[in-house]
C-alpha atoms as a PDB file:
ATOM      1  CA  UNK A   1     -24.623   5.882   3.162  1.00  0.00           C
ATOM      2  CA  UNK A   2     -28.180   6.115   1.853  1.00  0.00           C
ATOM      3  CA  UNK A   3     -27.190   4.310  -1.582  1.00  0.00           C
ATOM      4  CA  UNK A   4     -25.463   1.577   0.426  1.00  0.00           C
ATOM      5  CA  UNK A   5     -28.710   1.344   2.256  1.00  0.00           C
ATOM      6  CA  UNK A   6     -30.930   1.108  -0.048  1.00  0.00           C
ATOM      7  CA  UNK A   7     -28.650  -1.282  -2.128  1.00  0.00           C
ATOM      8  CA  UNK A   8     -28.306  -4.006   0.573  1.00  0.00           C
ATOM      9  CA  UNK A   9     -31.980  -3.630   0.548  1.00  0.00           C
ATOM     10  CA  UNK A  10     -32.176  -4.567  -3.120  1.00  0.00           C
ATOM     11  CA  UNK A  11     -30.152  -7.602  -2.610  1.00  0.00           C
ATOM     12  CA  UNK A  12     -32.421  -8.873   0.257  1.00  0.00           C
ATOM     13  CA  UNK A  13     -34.949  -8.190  -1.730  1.00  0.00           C
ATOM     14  CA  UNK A  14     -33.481 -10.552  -4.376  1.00  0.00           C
ATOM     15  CA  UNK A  15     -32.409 -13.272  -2.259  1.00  0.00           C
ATOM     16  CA  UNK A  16     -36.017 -13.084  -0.710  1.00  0.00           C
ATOM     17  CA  UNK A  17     -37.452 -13.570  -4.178  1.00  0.00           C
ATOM     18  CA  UNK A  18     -35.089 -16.446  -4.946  1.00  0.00           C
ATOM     19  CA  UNK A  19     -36.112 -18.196  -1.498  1.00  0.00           C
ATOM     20  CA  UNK A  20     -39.813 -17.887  -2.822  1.00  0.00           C
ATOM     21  CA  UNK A  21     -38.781 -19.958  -5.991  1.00  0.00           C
ATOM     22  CA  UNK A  22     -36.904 -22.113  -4.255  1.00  0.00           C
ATOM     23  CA  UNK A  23     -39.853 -22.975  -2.288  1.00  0.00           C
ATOM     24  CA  UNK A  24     -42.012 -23.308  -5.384  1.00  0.00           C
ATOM     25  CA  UNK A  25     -39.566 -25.821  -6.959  1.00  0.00           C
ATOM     26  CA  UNK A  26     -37.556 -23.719  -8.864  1.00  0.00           C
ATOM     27  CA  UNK A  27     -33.698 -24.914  -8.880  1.00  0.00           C
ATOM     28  CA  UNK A  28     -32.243 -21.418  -7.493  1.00  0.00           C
ATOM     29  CA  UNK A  29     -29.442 -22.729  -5.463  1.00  0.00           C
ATOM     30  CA  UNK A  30     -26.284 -21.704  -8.059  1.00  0.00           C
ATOM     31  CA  UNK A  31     -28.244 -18.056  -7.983  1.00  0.00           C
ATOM     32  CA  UNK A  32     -28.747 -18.206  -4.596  1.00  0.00           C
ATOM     33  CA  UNK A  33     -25.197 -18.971  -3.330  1.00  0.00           C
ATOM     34  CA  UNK A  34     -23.583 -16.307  -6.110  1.00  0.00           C
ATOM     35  CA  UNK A  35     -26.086 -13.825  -4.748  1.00  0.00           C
ATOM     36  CA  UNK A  36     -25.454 -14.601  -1.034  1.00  0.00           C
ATOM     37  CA  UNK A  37     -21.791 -14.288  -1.726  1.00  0.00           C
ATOM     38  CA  UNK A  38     -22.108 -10.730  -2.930  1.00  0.00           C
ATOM     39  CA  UNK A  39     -24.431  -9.368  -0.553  1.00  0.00           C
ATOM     40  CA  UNK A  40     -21.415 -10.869   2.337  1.00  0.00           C
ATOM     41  CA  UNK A  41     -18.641  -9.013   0.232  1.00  0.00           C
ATOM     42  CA  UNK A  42     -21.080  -5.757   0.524  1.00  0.00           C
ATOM     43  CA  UNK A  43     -21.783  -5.803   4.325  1.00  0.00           C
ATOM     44  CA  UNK A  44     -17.749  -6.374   4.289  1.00  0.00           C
ATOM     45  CA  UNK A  45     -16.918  -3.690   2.708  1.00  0.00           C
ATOM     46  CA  UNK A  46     -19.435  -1.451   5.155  1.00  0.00           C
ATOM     47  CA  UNK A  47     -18.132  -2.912   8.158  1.00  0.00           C
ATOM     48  CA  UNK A  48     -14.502  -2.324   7.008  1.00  0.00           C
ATOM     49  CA  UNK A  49     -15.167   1.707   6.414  1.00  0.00           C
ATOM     50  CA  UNK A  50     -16.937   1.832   9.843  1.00  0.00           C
ATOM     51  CA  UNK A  51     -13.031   0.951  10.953  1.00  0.00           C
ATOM     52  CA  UNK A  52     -11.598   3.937   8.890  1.00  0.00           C
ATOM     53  CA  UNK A  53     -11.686   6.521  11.972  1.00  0.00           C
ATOM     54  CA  UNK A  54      -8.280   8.117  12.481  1.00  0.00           C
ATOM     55  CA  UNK A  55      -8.385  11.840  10.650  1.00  0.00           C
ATOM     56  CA  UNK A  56      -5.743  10.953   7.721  1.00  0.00           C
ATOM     57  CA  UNK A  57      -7.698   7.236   6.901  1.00  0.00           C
ATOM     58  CA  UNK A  58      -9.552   9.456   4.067  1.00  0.00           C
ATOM     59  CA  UNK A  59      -6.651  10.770   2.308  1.00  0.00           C
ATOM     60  CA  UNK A  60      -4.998   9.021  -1.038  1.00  0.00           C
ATOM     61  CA  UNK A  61      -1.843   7.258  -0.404  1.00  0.00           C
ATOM     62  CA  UNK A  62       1.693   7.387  -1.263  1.00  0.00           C
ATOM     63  CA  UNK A  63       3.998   4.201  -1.111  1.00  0.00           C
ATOM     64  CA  UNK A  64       7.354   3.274  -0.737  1.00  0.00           C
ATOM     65  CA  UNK A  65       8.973  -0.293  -1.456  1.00  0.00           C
ATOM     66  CA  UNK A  66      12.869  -1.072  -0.898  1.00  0.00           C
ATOM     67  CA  UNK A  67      14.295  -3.960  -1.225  1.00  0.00           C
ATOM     68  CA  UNK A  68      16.249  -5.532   1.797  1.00  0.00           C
ATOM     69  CA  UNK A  69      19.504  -7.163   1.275  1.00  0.00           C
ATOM     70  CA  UNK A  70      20.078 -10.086  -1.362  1.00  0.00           C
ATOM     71  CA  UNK A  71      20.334  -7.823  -4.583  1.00  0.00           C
ATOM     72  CA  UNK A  72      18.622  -9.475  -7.226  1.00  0.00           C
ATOM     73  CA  UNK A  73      16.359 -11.679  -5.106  1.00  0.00           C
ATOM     74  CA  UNK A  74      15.146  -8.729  -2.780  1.00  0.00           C
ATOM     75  CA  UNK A  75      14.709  -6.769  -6.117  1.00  0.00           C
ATOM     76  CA  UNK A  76      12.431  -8.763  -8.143  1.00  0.00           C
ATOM     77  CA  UNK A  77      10.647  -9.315  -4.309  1.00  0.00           C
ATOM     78  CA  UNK A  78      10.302  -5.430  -4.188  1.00  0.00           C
ATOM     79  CA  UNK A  79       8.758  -5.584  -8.081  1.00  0.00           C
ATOM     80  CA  UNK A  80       6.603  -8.607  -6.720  1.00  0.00           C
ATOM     81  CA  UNK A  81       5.126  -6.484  -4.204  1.00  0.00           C
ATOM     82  CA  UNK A  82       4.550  -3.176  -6.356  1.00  0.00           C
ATOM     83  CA  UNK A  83       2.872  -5.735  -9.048  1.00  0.00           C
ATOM     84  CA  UNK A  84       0.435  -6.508  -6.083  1.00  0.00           C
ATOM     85  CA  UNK A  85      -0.258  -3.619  -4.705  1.00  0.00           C
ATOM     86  CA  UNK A  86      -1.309  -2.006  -8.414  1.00  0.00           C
ATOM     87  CA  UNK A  87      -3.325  -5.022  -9.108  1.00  0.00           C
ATOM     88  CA  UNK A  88      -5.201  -4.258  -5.904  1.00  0.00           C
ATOM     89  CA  UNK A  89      -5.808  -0.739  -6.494  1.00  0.00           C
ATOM     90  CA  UNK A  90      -7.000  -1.394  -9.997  1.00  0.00           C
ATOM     91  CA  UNK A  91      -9.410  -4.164  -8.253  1.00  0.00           C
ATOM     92  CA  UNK A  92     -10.560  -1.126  -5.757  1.00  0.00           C
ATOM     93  CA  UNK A  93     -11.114   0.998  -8.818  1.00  0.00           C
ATOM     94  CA  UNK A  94      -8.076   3.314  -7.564  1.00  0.00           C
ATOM     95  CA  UNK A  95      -5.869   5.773  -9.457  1.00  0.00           C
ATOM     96  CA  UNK A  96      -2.098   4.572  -9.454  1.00  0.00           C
ATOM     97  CA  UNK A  97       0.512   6.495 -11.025  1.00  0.00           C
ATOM     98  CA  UNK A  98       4.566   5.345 -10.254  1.00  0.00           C
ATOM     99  CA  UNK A  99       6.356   9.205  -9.504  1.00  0.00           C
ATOM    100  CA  UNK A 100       9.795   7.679  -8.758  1.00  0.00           C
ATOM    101  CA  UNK A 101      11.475   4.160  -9.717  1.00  0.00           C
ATOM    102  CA  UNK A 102      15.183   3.151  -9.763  1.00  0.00           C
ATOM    103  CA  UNK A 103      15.237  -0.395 -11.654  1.00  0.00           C
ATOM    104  CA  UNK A 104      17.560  -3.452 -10.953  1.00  0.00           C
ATOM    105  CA  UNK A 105      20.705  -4.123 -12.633  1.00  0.00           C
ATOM    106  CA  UNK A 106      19.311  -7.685 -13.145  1.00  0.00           C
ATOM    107  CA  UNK A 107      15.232  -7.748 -12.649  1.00  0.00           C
ATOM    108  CA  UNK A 108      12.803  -6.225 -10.087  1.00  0.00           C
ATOM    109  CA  UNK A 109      13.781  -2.340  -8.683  1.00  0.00           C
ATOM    110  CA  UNK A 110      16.216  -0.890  -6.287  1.00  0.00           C
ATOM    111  CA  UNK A 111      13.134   1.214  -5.088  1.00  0.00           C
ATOM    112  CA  UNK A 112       9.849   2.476  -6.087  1.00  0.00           C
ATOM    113  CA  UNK A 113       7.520   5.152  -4.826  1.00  0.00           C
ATOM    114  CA  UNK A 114       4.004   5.123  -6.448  1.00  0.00           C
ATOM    115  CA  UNK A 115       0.376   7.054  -5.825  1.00  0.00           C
ATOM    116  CA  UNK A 116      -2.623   5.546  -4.819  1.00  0.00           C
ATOM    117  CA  UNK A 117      -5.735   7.936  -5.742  1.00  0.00           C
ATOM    118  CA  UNK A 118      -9.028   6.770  -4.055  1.00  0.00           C
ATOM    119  CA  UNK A 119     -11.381   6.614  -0.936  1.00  0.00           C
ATOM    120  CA  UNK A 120      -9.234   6.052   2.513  1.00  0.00           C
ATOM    121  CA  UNK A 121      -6.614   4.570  -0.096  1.00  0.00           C
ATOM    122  CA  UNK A 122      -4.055   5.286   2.826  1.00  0.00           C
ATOM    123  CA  UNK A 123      -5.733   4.022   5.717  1.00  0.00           C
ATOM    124  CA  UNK A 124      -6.411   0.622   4.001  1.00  0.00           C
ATOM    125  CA  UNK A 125      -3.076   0.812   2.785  1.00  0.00           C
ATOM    126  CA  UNK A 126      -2.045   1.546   6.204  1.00  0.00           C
ATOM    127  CA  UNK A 127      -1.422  -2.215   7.842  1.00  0.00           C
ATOM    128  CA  UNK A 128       0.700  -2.626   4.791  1.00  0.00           C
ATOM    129  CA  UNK A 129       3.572  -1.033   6.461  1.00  0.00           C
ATOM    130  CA  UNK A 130       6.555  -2.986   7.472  1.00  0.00           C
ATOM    131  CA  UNK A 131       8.398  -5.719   6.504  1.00  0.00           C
ATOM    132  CA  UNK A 132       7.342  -8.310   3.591  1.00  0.00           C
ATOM    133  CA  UNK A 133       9.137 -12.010   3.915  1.00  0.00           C
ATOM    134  CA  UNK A 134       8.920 -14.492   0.853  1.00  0.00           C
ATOM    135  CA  UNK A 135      10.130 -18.047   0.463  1.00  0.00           C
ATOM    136  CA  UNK A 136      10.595 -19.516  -2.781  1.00  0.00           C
ATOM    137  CA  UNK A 137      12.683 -21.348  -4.954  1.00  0.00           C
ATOM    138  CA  UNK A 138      14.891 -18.829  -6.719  1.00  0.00           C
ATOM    139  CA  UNK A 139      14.295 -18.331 -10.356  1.00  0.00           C
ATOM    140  CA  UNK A 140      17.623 -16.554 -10.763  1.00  0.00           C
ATOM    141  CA  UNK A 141      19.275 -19.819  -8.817  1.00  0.00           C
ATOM    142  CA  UNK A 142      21.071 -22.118 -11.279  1.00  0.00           C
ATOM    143  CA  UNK A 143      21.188 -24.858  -8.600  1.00  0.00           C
ATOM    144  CA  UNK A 144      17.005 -24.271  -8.038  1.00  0.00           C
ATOM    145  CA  UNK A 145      17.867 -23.562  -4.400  1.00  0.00           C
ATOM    146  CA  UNK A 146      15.141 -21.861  -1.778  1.00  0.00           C
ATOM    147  CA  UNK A 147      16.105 -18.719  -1.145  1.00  0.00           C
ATOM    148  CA  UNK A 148      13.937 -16.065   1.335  1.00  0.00           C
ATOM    149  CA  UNK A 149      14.193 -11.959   0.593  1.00  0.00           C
ATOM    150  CA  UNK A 150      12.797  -9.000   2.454  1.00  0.00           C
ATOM    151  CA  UNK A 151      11.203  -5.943   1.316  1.00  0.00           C
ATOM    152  CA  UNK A 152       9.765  -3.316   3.409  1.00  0.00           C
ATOM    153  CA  UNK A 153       7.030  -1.139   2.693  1.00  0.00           C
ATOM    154  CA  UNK A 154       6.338   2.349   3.950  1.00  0.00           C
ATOM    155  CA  UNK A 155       3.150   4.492   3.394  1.00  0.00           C
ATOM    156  CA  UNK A 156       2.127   8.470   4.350  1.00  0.00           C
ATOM    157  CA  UNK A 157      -0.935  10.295   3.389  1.00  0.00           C
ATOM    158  CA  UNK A 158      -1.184  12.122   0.428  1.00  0.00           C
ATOM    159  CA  UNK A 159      -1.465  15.911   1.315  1.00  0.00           C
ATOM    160  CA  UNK A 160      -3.899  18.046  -0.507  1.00  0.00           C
ATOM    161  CA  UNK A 161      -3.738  21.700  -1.814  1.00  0.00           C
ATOM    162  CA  UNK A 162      -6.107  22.734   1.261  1.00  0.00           C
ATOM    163  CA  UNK A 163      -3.222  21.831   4.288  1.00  0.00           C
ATOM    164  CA  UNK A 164      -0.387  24.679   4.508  1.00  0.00           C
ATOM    165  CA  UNK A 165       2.981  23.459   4.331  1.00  0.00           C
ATOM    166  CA  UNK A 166       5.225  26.356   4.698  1.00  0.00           C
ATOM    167  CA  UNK A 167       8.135  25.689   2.122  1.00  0.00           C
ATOM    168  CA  UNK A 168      10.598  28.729   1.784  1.00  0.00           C
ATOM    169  CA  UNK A 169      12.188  28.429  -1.865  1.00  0.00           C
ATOM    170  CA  UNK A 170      15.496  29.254  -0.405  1.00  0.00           C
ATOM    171  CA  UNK A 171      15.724  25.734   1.645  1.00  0.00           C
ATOM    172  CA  UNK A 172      15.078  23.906  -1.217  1.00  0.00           C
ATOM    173  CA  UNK A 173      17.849  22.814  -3.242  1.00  0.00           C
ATOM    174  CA  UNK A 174      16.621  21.217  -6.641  1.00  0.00           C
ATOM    175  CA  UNK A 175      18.853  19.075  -8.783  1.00  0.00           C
ATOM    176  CA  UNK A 176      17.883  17.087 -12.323  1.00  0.00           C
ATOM    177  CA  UNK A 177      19.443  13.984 -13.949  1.00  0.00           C
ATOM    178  CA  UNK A 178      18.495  11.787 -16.425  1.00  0.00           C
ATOM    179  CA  UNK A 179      15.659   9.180 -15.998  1.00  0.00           C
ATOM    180  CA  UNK A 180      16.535   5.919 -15.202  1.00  0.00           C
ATOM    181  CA  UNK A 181      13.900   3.920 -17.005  1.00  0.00           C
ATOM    182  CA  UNK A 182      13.666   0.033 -17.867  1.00  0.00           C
ATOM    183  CA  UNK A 183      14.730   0.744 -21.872  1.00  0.00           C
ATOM    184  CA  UNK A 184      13.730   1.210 -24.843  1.00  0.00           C
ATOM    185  CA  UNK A 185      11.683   4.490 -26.468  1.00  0.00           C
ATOM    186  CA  UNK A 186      10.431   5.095 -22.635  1.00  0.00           C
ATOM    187  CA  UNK A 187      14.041   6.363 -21.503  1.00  0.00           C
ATOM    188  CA  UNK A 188      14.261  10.062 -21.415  1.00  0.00           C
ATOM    189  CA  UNK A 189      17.267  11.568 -23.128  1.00  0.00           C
ATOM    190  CA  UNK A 190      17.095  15.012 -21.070  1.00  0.00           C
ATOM    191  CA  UNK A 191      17.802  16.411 -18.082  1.00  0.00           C
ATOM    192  CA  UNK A 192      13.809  15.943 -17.268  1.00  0.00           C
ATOM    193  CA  UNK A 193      14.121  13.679 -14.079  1.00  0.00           C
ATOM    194  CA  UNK A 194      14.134  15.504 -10.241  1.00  0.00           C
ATOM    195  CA  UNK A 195      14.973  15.487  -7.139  1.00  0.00           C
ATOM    196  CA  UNK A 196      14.359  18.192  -4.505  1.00  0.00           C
ATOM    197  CA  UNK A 197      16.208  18.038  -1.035  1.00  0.00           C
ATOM    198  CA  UNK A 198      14.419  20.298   2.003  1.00  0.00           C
ATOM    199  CA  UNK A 199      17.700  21.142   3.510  1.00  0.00           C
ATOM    200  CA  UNK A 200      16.369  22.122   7.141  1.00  0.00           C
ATOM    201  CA  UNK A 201      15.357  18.303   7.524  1.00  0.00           C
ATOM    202  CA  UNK A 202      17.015  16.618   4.668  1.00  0.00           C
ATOM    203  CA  UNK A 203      13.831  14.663   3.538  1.00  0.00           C
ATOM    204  CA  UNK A 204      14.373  14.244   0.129  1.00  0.00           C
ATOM    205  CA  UNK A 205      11.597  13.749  -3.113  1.00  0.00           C
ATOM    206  CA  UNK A 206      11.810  12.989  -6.454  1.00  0.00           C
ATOM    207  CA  UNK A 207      10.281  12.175  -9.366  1.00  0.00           C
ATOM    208  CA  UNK A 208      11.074  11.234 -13.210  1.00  0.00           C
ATOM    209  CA  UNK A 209       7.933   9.379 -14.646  1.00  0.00           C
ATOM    210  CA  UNK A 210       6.818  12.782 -16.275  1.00  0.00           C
ATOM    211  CA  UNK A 211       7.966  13.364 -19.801  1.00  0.00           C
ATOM    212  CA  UNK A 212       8.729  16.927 -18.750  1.00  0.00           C
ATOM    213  CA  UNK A 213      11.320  18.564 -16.048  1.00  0.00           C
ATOM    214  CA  UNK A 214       7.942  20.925 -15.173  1.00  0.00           C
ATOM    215  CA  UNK A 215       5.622  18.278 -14.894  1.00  0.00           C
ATOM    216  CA  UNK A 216       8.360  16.209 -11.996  1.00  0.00           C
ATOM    217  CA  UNK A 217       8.711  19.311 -10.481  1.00  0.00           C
ATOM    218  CA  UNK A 218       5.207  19.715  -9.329  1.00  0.00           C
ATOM    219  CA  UNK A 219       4.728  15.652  -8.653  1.00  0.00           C
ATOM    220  CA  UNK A 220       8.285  15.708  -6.736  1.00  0.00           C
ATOM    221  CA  UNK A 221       6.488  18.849  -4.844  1.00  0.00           C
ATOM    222  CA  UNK A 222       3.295  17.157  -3.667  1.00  0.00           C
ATOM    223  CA  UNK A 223       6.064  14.154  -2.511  1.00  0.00           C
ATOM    224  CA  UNK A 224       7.815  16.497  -0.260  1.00  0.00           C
ATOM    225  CA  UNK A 225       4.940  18.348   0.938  1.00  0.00           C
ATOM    226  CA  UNK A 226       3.411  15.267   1.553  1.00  0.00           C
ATOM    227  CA  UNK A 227       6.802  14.320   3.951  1.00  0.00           C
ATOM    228  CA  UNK A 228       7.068  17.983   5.446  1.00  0.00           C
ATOM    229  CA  UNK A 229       3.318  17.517   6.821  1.00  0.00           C
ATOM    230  CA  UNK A 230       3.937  13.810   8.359  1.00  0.00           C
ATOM    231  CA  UNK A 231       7.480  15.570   9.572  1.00  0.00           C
ATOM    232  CA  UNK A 232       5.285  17.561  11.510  1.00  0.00           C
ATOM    233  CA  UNK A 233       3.004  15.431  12.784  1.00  0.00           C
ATOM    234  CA  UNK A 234       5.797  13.419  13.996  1.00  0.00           C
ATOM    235  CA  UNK A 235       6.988  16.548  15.918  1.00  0.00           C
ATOM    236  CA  UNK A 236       4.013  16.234  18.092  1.00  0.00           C
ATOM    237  CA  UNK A 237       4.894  12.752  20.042  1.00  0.00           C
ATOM    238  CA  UNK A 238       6.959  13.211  23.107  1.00  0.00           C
ATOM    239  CA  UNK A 239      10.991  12.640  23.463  1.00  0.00           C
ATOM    240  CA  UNK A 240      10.456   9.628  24.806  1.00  0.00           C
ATOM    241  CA  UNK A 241       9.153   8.062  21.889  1.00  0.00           C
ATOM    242  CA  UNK A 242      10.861   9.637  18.591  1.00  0.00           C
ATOM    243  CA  UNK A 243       9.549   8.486  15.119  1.00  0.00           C
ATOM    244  CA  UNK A 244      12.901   5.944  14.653  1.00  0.00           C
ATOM    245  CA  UNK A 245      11.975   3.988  17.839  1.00  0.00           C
ATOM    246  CA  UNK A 246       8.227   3.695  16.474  1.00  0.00           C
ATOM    247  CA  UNK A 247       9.713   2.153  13.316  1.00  0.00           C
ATOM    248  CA  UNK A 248      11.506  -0.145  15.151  1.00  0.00           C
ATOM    249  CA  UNK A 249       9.348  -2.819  13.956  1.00  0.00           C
ATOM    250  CA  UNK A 250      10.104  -1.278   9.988  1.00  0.00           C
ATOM    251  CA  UNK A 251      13.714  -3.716  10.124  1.00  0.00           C
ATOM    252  CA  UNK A 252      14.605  -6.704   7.880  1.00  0.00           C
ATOM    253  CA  UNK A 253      13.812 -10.081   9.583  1.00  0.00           C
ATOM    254  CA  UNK A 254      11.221  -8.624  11.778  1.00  0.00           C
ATOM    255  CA  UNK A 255       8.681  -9.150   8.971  1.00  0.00           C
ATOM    256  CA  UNK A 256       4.486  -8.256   9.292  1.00  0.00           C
ATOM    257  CA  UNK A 257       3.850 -10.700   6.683  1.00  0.00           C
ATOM    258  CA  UNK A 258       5.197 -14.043   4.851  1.00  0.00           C
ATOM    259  CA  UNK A 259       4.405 -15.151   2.180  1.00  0.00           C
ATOM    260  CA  UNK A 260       6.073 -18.663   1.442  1.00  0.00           C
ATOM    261  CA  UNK A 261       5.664 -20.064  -2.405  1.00  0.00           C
ATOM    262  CA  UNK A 262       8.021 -23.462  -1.281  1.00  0.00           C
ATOM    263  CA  UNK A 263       7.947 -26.343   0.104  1.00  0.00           C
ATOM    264  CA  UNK A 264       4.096 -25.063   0.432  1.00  0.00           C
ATOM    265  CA  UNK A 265       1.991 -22.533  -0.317  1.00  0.00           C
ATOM    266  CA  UNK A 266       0.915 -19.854   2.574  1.00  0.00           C
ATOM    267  CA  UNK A 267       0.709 -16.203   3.130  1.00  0.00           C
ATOM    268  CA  UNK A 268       0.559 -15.995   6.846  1.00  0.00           C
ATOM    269  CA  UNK A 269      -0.082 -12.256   8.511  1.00  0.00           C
ATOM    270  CA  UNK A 270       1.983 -12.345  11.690  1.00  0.00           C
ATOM    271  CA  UNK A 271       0.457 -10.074  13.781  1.00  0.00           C
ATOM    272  CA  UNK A 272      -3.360 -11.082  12.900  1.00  0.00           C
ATOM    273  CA  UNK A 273      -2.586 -14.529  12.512  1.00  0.00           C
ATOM    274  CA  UNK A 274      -4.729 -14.609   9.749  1.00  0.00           C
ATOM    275  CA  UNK A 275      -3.888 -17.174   6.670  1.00  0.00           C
ATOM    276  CA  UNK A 276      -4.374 -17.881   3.246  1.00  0.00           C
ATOM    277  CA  UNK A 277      -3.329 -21.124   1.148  1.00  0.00           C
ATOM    278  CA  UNK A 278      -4.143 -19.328  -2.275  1.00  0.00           C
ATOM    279  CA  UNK A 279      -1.035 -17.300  -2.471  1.00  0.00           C
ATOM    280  CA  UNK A 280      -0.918 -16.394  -6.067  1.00  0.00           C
ATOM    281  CA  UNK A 281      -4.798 -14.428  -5.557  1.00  0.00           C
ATOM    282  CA  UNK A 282      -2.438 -12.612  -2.680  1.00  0.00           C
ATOM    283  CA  UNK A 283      -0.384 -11.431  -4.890  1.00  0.00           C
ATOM    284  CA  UNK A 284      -2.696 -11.001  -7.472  1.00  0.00           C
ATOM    285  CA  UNK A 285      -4.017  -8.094  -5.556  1.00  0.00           C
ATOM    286  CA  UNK A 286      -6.645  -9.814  -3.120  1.00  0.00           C
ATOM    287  CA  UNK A 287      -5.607  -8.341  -0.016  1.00  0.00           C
ATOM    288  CA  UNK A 288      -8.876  -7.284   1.227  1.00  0.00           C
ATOM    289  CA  UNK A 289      -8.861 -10.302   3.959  1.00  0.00           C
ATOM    290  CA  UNK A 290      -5.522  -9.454   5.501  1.00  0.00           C
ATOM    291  CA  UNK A 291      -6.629  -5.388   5.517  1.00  0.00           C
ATOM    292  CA  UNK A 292      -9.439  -5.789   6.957  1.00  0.00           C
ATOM    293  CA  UNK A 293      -8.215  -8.378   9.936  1.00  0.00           C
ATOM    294  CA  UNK A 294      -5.784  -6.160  10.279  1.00  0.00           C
ATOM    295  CA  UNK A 295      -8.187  -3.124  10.900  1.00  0.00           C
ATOM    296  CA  UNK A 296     -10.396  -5.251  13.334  1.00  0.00           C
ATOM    297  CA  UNK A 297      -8.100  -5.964  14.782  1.00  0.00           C
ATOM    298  CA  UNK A 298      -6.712  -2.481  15.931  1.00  0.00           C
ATOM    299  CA  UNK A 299      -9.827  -1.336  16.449  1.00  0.00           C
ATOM    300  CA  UNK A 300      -9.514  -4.217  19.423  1.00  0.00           C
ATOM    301  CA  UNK A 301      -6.277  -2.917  20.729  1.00  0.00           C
ATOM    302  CA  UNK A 302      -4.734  -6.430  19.503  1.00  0.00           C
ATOM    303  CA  UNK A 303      -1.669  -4.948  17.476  1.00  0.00           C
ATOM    304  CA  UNK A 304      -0.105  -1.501  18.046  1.00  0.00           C
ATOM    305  CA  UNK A 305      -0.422   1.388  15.721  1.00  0.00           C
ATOM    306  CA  UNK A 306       2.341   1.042  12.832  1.00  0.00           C
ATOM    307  CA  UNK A 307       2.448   4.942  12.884  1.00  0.00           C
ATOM    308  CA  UNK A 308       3.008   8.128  15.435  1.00  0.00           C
ATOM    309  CA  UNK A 309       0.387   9.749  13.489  1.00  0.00           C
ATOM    310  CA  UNK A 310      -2.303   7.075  15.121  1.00  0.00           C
ATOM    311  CA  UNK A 311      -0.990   7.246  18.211  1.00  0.00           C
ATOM    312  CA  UNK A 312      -1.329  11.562  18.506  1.00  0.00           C
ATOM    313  CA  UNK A 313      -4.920  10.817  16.909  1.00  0.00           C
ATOM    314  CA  UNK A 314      -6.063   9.200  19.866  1.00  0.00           C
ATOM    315  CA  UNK A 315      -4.365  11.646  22.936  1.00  0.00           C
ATOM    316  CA  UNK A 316      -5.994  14.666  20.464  1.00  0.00           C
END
């Protein structure tokens, strides 16, 4: 906090010593502007972790993108979004690393879970969860026709070493296959790839992006620890409101977002209301805008938690 102190400090100082010139004759404005336009993304930035509260917001953050229905279409939709959501981690400065990916017949994935390693990586990524609508005209459509897909996106913190998960080897059953990778010299000939089932709640992990079965093992662990802890934090929300009816909203053509390529160009949040006409910086990874309205407002009570985890936060 002290560093972002004194560093909005520096920039007033500079803008303070560009006013001076500017008043002396000196033509400032282009450094002016590009200096008042940084010092606004700073204090956005602040005012955005001042709305990272709930006990989990710190943690790193693992994602999960399926496809809805529409094969092809959906798939390349679901690839779309992945693309987007690694461009915006690298523009964060955040670790990524894909642990589990099932491609497309065609183009785009079946599925995809991937890491995000960085400060309150999950609760900015939390918003994101839900379904993703986008209108275009198809690229796989001989006749050019508009065609809209779903994807939906699902996100739970990243546990770390320090939390104890109690995991009994003997309800664990652990299978291996084969990786199922895009081609080439990336596809892995052995047995390397897997998947480990926790048989008293069936919640399933896996992972095959390692190069060795030892190295999935331990990723396709921290996966289903990861589950087993949000399992039981689920646990703690009354009967009356199970984890299925607070992902009610999680359903294709109920969508959180759209993003709409044809006849024009929008990305349009639906719950914040908030819009954007440059869609290809959306899915180039600018996202900031829509996490950050979206964080306001919650904070304001305007939309309702998209997890039980934020719900038991607040009766804790």
């Amino acid at each position: 906090m002290l560093e972002s102190e004194q560093a909005l400090a520096r920039r007033l100082g500079d803008l303070a010593a560009l006013l001076e010139l500017a008043h002396e004759g000196e033509a400032v404005e282009k450094d002016f502007a590009a200096e008042l336009g940084r010092l606004r993304e700073q204090v956005e930035e602040l005012e955005t972790e001042t709305l990272l509260s709930g006990s989990q917001d710190h943690r790193n953050a693992i994602v999960t993108i399926h496809p809805g229905a529409g094969g092809t279409e959906s798939q390349d939709w679901a690839e779309m979004l992945l693309r987007m959501y690694l461009r915006w981690a690298e523009r964060k400065g955040f670790a990524t690393a894909i642990t589990d990916i099932t491609p497309g017949e065609e183009a785009g994935v079946k599925s995809v879970t991937f890491t995000v390693q960085g400060e309150s990586a999950f609760g900015l990524l939390l918003g994101e969860i839900g379904v993703h609508r986008l209108v275009r005209i198809s690229p796989f459509d001989q006749a050019a026709r508009r065609h809209t897909s779903f994807a939906s996106v699902f996100v739970t913190p990243e546990v770390d070493d320090r939390i104890e998960i109690d995991i009994k080897p003997e309800e664990l059953r652990i299978d291996t296959y084969r990786s199922s990778g895009h081609g080439g010299q990336h596809v892995n000939v052995t047995d390397s790839a897997v998947r480990i089932v926790h048989l008293p709640t069936g919640l399933v992990a896996q992972c095959q992006n390692e190069r060795s079965q030892h190295k999935n093992k331990d990723v396709a662990m921290k996966i289903l620890r990861s589950r087993l802890y949000q399992h039981e934090l689920d646990k703690r929300l009354a009967a009356a409101r199970k984890l299925e009816e607070s992902k009610s909203d999680i359903s294709f053509g109920s969508q959180i977002r759209s993003y709409v390529l044809h006849p024009y160009q929008l990305v349009k949040d639906h719950r914040t209301k908030l819009e954007k006409g440059d869609v290809d910086s959306v899915l180039d990874g600018n996202l900031d805008p829509f996490i950050r309205s979206y964080l306001i407002a919650r904070r304001d009570g305007q939309v309702p938690p998209p997890y039980p985890m934020e719900e038991t936060e607040k009766k804790n």
